[in-house]
C-alpha atoms as a PDB file:
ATOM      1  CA  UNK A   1       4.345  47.133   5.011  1.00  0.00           C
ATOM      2  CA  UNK A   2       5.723  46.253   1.510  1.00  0.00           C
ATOM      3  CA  UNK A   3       8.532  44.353   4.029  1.00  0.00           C
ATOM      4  CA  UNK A   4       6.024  42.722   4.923  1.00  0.00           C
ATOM      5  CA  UNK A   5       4.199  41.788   2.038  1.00  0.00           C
ATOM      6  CA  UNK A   6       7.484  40.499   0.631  1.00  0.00           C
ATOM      7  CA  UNK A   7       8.592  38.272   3.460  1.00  0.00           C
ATOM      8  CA  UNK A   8       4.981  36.596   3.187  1.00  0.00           C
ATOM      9  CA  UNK A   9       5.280  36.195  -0.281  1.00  0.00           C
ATOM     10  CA  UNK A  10       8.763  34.493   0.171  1.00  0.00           C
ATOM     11  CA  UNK A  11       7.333  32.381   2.712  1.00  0.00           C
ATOM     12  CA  UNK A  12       4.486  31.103   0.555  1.00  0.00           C
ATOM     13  CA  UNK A  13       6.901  30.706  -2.190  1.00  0.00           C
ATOM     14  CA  UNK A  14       8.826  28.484   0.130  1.00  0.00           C
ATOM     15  CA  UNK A  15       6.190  26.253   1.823  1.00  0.00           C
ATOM     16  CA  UNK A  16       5.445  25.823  -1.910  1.00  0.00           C
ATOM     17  CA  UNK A  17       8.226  24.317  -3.012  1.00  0.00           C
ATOM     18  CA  UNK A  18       8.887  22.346   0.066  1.00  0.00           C
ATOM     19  CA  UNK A  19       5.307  20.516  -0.635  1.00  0.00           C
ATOM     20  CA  UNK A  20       6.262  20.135  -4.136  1.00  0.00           C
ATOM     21  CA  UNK A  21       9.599  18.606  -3.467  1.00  0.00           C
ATOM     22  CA  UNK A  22       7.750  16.470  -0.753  1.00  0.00           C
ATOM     23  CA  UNK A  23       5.482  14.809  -3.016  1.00  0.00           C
ATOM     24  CA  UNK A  24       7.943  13.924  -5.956  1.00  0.00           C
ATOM     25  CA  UNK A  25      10.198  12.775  -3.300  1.00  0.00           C
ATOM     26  CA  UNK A  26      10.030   8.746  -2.466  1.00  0.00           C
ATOM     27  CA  UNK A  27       7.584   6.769  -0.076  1.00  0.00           C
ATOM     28  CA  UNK A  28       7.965   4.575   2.498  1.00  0.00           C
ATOM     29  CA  UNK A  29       4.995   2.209   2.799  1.00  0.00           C
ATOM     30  CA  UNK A  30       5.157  -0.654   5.683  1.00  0.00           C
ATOM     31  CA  UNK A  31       2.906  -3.272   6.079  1.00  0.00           C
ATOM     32  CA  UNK A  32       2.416  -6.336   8.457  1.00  0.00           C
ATOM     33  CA  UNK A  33       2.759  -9.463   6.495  1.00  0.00           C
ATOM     34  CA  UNK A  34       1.409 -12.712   8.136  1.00  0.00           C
ATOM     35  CA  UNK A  35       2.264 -15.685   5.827  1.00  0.00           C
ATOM     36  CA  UNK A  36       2.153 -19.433   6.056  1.00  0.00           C
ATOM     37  CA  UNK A  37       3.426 -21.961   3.164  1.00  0.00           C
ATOM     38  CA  UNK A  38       3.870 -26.212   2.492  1.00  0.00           C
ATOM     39  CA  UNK A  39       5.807 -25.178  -0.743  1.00  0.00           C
ATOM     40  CA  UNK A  40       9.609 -26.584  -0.623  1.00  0.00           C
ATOM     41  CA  UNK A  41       9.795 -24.736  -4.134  1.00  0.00           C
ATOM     42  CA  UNK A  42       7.652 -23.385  -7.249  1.00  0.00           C
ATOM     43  CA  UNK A  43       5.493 -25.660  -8.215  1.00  0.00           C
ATOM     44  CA  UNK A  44       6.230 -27.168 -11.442  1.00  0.00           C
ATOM     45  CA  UNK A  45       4.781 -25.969 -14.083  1.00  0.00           C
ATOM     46  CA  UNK A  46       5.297 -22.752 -11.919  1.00  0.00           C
ATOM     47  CA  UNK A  47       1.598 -21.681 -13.534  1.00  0.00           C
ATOM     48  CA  UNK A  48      -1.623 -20.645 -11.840  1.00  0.00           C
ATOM     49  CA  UNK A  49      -5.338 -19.704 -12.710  1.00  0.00           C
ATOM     50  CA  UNK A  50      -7.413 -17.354 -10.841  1.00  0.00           C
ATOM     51  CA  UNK A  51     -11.092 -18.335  -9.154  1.00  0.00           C
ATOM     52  CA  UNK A  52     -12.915 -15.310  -8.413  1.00  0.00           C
ATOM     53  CA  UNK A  53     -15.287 -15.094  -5.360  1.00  0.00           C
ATOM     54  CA  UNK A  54     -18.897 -14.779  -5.373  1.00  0.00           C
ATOM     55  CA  UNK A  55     -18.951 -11.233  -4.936  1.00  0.00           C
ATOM     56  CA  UNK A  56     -16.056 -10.067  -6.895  1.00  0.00           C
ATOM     57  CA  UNK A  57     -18.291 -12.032  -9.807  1.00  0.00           C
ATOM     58  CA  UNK A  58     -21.339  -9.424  -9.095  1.00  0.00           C
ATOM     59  CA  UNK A  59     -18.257  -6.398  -9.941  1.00  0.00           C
ATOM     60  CA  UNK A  60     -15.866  -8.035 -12.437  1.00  0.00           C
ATOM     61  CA  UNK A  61     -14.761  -3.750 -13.223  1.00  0.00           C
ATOM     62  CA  UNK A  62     -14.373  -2.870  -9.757  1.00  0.00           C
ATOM     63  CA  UNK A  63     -11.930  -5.801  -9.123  1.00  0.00           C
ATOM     64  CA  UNK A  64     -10.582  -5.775 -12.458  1.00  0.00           C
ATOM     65  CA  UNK A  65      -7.251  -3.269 -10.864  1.00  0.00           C
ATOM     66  CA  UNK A  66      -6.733  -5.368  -7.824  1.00  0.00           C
ATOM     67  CA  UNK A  67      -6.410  -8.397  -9.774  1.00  0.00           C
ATOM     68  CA  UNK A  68      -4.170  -6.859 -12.502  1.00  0.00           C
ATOM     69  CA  UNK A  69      -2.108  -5.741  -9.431  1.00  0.00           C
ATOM     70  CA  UNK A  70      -1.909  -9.559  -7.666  1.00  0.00           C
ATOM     71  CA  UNK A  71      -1.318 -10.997 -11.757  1.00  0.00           C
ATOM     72  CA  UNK A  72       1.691  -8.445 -11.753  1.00  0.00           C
ATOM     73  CA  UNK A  73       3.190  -9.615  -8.218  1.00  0.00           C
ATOM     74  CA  UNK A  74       2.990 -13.535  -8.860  1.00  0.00           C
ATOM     75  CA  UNK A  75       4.591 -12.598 -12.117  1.00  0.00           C
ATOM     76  CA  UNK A  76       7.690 -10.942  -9.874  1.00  0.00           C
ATOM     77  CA  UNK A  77       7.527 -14.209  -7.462  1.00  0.00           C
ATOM     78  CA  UNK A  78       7.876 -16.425 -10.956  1.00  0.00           C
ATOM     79  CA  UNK A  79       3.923 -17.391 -11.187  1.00  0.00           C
ATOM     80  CA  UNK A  80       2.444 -16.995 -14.768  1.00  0.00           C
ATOM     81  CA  UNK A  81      -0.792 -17.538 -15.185  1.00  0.00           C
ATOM     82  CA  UNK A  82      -2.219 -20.151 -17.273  1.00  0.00           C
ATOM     83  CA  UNK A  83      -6.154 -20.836 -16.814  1.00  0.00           C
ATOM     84  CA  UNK A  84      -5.440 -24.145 -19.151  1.00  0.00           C
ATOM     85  CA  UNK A  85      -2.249 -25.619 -17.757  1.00  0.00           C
ATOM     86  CA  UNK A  86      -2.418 -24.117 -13.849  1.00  0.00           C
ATOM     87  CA  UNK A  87      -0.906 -25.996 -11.031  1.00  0.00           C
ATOM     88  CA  UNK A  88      -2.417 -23.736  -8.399  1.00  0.00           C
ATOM     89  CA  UNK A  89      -5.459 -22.031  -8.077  1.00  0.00           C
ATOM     90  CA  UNK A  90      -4.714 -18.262  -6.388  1.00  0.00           C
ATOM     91  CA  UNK A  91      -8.175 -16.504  -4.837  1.00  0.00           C
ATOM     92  CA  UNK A  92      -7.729 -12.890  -4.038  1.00  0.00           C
ATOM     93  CA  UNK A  93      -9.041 -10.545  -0.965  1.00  0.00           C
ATOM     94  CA  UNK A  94      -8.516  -6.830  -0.703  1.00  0.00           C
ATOM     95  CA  UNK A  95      -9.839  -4.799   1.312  1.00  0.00           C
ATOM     96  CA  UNK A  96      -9.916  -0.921   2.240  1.00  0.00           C
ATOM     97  CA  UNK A  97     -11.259   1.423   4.689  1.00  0.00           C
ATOM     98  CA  UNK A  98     -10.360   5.285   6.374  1.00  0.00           C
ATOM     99  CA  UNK A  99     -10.669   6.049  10.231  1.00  0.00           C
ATOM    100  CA  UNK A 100      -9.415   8.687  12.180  1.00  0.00           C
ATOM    101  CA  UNK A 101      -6.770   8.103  14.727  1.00  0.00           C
ATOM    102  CA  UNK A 102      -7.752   7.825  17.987  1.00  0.00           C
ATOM    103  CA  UNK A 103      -4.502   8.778  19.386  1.00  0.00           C
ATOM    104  CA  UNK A 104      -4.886  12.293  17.382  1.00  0.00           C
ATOM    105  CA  UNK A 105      -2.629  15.080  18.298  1.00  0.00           C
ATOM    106  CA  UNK A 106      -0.459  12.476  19.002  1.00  0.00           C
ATOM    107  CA  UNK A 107      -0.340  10.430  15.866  1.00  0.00           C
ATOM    108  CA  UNK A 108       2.907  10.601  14.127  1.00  0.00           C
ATOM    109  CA  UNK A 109       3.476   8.360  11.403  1.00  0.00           C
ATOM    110  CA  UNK A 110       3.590  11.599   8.953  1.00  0.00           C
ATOM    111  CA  UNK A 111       5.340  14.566  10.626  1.00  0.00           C
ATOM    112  CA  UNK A 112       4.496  16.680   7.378  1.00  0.00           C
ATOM    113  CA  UNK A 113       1.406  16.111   7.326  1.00  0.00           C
ATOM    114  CA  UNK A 114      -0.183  18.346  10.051  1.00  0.00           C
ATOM    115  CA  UNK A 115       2.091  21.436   9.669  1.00  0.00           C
ATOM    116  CA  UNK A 116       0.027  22.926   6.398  1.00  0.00           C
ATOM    117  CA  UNK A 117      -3.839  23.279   6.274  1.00  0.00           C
ATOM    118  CA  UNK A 118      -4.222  21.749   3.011  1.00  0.00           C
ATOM    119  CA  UNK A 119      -5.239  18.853   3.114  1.00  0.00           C
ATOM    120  CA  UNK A 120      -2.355  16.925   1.878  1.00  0.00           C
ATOM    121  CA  UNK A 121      -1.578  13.615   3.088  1.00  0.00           C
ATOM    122  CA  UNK A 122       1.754  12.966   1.854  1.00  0.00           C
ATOM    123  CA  UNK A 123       5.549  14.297   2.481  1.00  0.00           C
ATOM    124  CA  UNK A 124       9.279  13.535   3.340  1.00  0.00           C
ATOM    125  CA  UNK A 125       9.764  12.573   6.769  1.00  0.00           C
ATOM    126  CA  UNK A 126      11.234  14.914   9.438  1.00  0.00           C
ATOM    127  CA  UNK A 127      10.373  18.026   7.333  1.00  0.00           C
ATOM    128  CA  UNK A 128       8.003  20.534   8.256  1.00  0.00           C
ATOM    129  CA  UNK A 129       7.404  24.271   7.541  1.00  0.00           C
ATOM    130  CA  UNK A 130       5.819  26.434  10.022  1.00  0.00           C
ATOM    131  CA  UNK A 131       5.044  29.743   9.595  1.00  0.00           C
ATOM    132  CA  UNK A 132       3.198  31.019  12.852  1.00  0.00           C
ATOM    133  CA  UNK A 133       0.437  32.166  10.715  1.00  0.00           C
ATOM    134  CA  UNK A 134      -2.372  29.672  12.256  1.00  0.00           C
ATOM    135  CA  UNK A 135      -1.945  27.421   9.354  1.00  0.00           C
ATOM    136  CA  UNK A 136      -1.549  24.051  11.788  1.00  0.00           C
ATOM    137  CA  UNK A 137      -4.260  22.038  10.991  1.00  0.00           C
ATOM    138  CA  UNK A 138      -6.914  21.677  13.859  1.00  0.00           C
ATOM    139  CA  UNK A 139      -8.180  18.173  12.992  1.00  0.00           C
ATOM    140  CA  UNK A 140      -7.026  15.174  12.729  1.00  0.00           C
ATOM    141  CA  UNK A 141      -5.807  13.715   9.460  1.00  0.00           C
ATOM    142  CA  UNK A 142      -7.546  10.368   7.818  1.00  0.00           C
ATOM    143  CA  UNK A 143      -6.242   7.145   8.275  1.00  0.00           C
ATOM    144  CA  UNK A 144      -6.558   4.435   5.433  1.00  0.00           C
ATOM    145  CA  UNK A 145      -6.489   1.286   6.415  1.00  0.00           C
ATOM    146  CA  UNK A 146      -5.800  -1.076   3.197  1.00  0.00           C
ATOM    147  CA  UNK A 147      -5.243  -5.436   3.474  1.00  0.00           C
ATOM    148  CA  UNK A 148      -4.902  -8.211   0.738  1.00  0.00           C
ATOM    149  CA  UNK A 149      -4.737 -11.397   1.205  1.00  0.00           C
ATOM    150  CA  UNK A 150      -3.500 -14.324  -1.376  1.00  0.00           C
ATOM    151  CA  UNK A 151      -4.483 -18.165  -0.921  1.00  0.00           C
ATOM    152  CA  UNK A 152      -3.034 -20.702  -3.305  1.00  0.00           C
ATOM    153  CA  UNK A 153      -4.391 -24.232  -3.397  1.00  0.00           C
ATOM    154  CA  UNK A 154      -2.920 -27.082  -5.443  1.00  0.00           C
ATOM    155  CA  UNK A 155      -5.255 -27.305  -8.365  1.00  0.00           C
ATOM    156  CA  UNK A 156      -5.071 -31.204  -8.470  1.00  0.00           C
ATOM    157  CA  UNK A 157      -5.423 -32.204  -4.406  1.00  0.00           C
ATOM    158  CA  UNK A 158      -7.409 -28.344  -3.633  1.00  0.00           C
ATOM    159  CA  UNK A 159      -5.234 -28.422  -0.497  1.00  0.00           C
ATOM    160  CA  UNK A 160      -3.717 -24.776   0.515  1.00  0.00           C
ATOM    161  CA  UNK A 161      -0.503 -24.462   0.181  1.00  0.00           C
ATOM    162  CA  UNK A 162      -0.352 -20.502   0.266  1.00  0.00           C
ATOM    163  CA  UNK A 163      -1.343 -17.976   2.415  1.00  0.00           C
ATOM    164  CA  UNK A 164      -0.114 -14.788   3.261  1.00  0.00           C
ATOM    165  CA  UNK A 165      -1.625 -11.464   4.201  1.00  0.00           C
ATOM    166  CA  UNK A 166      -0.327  -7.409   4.488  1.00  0.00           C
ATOM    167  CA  UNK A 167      -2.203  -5.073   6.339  1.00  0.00           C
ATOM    168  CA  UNK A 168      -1.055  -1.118   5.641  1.00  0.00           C
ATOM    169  CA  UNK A 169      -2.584   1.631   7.642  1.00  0.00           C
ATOM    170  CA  UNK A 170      -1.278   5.419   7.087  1.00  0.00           C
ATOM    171  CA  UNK A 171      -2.336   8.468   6.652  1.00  0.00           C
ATOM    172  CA  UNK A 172      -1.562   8.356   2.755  1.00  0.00           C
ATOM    173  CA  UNK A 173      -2.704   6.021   0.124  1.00  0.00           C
ATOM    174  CA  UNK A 174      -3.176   5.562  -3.514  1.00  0.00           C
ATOM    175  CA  UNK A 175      -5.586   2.883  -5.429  1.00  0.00           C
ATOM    176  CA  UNK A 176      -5.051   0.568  -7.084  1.00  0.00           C
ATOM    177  CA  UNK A 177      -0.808   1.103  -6.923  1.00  0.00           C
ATOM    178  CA  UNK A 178      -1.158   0.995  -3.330  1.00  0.00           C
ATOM    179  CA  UNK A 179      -2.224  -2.653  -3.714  1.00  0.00           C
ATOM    180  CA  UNK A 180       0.358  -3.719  -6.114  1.00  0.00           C
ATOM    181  CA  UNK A 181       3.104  -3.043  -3.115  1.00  0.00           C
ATOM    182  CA  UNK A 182       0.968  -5.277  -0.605  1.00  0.00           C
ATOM    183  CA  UNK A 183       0.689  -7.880  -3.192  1.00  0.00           C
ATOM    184  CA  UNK A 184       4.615  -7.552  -3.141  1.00  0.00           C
ATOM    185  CA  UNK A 185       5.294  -7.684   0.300  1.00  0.00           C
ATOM    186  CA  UNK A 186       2.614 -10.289   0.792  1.00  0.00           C
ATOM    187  CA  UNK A 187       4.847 -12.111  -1.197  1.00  0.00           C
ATOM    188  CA  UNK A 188       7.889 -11.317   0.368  1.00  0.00           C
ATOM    189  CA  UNK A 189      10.216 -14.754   0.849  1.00  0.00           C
ATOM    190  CA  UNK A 190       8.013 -16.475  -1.222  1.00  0.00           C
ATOM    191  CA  UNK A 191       7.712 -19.887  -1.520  1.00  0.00           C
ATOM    192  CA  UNK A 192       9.603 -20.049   1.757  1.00  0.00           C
ATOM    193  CA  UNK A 193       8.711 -17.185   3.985  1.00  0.00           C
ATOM    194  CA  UNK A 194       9.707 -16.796   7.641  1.00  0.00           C
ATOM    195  CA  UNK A 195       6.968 -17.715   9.988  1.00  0.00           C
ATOM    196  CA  UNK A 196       6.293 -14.826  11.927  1.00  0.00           C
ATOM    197  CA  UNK A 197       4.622 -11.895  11.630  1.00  0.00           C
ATOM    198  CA  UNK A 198       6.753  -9.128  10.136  1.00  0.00           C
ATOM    199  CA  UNK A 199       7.293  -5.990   8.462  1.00  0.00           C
ATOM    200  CA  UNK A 200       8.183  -5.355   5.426  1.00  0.00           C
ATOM    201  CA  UNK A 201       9.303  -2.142   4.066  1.00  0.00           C
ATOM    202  CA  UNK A 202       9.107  -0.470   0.272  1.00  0.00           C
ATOM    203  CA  UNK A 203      10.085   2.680  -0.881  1.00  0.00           C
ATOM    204  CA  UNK A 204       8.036   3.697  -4.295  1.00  0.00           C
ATOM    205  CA  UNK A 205       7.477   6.932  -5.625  1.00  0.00           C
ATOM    206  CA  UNK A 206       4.636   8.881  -5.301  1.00  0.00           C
ATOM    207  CA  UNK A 207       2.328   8.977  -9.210  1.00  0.00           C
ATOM    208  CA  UNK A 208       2.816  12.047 -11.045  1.00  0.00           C
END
């Protein structure tokens, strides 16, 4: 038996590392972005300020991140913002939720996750490790289902000039930096973006 014990030990060893190389390994999130825009080019000054809803008023803390993450994305797209000098006025929507698939065993978007029992949601695609020790899992993983949405009205007319949308489901996810990258492919093409619905594609890497 000390075969044995060996050749499980290597195998744990291995399925190890392959999880730990897995999760320092990149990520490919995809989202459907839906946007619409009357903007020929940035506004001039290029310079927004921000007008919270009602509710994210009642929990300034909670939306504190999400807004840090939209501030950081207009900033990419050449937006500053300037709550004295703004041209446009930006409102903010995010959203988040978990499900389970109702396609499960069948859901693929993750091939890694589903061949360990741990729990893990994350992994390179088109790896697995299998060990024929019962270790599959036997439920179905969580989906997260995470949307933001951007409007930007002219600050002097109040007409909407902006809109755009991402919608990411998947079975991994990490807030708030999960909705810095919608905020960035929300904002994909902007102040010109193509018409249709599309997807748009980012690899990141996982936090450490």
């Amino acid at each position: 038996m000390p075969s044995m014990r060996r050749l499980l030990s290597t195998a744990v060893v291995l399925c190890a590392a392959a999880l730990l190389a897995a999760c320092a390994g990149p990520r490919l999130v995809e989202s459907d972005v839906r946007s619409f825009s009357t903007l020929a080019a940035l506004p001039s000054p290029p310079t927004y300020r921000i007008e919270r809803l009602p509710s994210q008023q009642a929990r300034p803390d909670a939306f504190a991140g999400i807004e840090a993450e939209a501030e950081r994305a207009l900033a990419r797209v050449g937006l500053q913002r300037d709550e004295a000098r703004a041209s446009l006025v930006a409102q903010i929507g995010a959203e988040g939720g978990y499900a389970v698939p109702r396609n499960w065993p069948y859901y693929a978007s993750d091939p890694f996750y589903g061949g360990f029992g741990w729990g893990l949601g994350w992994g390179g695609r088109g790896m697995g490790v299998g060990l024929g020790m019962g270790w599959m899992m036997d439920g179905p993983p969580t989906l997260y289902h995470r949307k933001v949405t951007l409007v930007l009205r002219d600050a002097a007319s109040q007409q909407v000039v902006y809109e755009t949308s991402a919608v990411y489901e998947d079975v991994w996810t990490s807030d708030p930096a999960i909705y810095g990258v919608l905020f960035d492919q929300a904002l994909s093409g902007f102040p010109r973006p193509p018409a249709n619905q599309r997807r748009v594609r980012t690899e990141i890497m996982p936090p450490r």
